[in-house]
Protein backbone atom coordinates (compact mmCIF):
# COMPACT_ATOMS: atom_id res chain seq x y z
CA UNK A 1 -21.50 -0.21 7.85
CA UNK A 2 -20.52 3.34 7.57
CA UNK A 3 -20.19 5.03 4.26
CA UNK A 4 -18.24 8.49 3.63
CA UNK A 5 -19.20 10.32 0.65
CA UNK A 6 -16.55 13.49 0.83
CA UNK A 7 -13.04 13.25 1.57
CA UNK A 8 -13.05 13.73 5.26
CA UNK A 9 -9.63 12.12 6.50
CA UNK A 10 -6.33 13.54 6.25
CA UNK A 11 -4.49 10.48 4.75
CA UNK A 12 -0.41 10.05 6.09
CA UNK A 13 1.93 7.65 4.42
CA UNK A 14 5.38 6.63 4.69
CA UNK A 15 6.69 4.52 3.13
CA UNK A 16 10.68 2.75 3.39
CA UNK A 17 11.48 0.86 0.38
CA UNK A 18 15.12 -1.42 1.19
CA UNK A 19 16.24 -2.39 -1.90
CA UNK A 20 18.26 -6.01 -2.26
CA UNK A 21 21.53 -5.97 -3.94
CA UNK A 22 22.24 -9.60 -5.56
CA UNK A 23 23.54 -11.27 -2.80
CA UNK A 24 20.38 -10.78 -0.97
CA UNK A 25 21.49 -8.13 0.93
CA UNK A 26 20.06 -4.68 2.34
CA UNK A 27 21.87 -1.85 3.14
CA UNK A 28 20.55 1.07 5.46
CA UNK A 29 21.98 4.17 3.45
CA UNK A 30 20.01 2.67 0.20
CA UNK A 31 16.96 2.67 2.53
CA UNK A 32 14.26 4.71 0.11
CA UNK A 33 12.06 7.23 1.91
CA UNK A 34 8.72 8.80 0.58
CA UNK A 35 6.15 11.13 2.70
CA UNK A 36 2.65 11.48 1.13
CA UNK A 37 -0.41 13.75 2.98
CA UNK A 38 -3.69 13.67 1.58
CA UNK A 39 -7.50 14.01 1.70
CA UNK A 40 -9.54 10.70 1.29
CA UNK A 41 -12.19 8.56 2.72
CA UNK A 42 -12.10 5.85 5.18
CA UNK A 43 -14.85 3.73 4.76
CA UNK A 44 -15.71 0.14 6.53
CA UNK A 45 -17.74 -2.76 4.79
CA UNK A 46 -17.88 -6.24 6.80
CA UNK A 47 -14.67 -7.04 8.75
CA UNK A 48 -12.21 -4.97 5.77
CA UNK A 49 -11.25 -1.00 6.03
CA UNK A 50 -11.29 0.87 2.68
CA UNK A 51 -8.79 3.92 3.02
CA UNK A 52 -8.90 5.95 -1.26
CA UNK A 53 -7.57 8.76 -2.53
CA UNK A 54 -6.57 10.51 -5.99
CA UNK A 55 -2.53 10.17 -6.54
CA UNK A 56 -0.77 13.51 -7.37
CA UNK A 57 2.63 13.63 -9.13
CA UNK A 58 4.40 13.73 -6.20
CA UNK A 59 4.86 9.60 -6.59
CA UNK A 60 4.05 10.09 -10.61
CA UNK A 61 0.50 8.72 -10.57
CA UNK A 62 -1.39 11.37 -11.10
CA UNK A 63 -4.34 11.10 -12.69
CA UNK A 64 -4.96 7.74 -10.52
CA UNK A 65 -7.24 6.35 -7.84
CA UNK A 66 -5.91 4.27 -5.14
CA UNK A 67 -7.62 2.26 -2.50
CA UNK A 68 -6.00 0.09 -0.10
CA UNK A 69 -8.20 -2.58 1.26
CA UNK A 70 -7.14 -3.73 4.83
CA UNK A 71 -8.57 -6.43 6.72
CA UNK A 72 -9.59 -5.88 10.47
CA UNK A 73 -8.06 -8.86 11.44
CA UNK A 74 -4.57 -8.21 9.93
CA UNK A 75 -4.74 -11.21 8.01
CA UNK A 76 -4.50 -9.21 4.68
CA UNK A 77 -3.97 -6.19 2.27
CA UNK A 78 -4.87 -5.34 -0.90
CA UNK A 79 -3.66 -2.07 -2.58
CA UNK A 80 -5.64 -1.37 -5.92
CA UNK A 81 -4.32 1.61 -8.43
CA UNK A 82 -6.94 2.77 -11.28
CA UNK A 83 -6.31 5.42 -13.72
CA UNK A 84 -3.61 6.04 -16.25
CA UNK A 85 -1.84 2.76 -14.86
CA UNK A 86 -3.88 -0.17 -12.79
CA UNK A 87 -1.92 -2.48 -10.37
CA UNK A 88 -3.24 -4.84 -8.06
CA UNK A 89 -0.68 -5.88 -4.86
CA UNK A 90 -2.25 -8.31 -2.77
CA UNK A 91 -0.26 -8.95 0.30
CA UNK A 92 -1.24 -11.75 2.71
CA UNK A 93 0.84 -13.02 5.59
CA UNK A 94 3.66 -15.44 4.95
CA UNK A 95 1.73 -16.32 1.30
CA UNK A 96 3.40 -15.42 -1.93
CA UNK A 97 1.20 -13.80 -4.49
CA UNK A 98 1.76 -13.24 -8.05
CA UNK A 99 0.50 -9.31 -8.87
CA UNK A 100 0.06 -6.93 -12.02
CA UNK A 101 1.80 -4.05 -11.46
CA UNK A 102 1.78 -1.35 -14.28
CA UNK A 103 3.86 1.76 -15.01
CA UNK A 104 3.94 4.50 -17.31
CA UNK A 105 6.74 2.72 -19.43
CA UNK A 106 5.03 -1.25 -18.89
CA UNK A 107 3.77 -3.68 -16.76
CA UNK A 108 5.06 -6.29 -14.84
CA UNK A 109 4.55 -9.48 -12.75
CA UNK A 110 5.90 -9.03 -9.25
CA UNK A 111 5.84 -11.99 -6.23
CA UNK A 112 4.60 -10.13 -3.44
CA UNK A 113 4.63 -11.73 0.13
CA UNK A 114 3.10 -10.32 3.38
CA UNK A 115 5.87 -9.66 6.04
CA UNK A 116 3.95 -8.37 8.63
CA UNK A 117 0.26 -6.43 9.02
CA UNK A 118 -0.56 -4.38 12.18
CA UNK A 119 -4.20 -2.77 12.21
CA UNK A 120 -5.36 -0.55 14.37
CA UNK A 121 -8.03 1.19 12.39
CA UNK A 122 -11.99 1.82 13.34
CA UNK A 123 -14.60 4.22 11.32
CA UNK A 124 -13.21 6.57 13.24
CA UNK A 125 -9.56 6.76 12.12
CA UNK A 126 -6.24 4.99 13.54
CA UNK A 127 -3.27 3.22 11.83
CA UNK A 128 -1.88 0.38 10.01
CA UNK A 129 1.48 -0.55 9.03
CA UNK A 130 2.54 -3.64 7.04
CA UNK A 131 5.50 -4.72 5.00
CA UNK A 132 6.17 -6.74 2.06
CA UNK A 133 8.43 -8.20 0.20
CA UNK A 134 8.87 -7.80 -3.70
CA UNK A 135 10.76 -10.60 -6.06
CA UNK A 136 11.15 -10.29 -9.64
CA UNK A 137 9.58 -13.31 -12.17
CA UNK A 138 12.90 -15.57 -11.17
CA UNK A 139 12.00 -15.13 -7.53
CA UNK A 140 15.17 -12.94 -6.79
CA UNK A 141 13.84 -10.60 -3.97
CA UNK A 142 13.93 -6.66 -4.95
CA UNK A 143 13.02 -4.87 -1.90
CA UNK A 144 11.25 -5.08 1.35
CA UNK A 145 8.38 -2.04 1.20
CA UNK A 146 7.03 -1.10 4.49
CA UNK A 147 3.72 1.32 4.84
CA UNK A 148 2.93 3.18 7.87
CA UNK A 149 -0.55 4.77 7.55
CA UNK A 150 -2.08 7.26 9.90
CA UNK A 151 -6.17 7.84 8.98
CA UNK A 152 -7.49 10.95 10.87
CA UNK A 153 -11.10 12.28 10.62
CA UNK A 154 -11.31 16.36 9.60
CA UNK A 155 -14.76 18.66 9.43
C-alpha cells in the first residue's frame, strides 16, 4: 500500500453528460461537455484506487472534497462529495443503485446504474473511464454521464 500525503497528480476530467428527452431519447447536439484540471492524490489501499481533490466553482462545489473510489478490477465505482453538499454515487456494472445526491438548493434520490468501467490505473498514474446511467425516483432515465480520467504523477 502506498500512501500520498501532498497533492502530487495533476487530476484530468471530462466528463459528457447526454441528457434523455421523454421518449427515451438522446440527442448529440444536447450532449453536455465539462473539462476539469486539478491537483490531488492518487492513493491505493487493497485491490481499490483512491483518486481526491478539493472542488472549485468551476462545477459550483467549491468548498467540497471529492474522492472517487475505483476498483482495480473494474467491477465498481464509488464517487463520494463532502463539504457544503455530500453525495454518494455508487456505480456498479449492470446493478441499479439507489444514491443521495445533494445540491445547493436540495437533495435527491437518483437510480444510478454502471454502464461500463475501464481501469487502467497503478500507484503510478494511468486512466479510467466509466459511464452511468441516471433515472429519476419513477425510474424515467435522465442522462447517461460518462467520466474519462487521466491521473499523472508531478514533483
Amino acid at each position: 500500500m502506498s500512501k500520498a500525503t501532498n497533492e502530487n497528480y495533476i487530476i484530468r476530467i471530462k466528463s459528457y453528460i447526454d441528457q434523455f428527452d421523454s421518449e427515451g431519447n438522446t440527442k448529440e447536439e444536447d450532449r453536455d461537455h465539462i473539462e476539469l484540471m486539478t491537483r490531488g492524490n492518487l492513493v491505493k489501499k487493497g485491490e481499490s484506487f483512491y483518486i481526491t481533490y478539493k472542488e472549485t466553482q468551476t462545477i459550483g462545489f467549491e468548498g467540497c472534497t471529492t474522492t472517487i473510489k475505483i476498483a482495480e478490477d473494474g467491477s465498481r465505482v464509488a464517487l463520494l462529495r463532502f463539504g457544503r453538499t455530500n453525495s454518494q454515487l455508487l456505480i456498479e456494472r449492470e446493478r441499479r443503485n439507489l444514491c443521495h445526491y445533494e445540491t445547493e438548493v436540495g437533495s435527491l434520490t437518483l437510480g444510478v446504474t454502471g454502464d461500463g468501467i475501464d481501469c487502467n490505473l497503478t500507484e503510478k498514474g494511468g486512466s479510467a473511464v466509466f459511464s452511468y446511467l441516471l433515472d429519476a425516483d419513477d425510474a424515467r432515465l435522465v442522462s447517461r454521464n460518462t467520466l474519462e480520467m487521466t491521473v499523472q504523477h508531478v514533483n
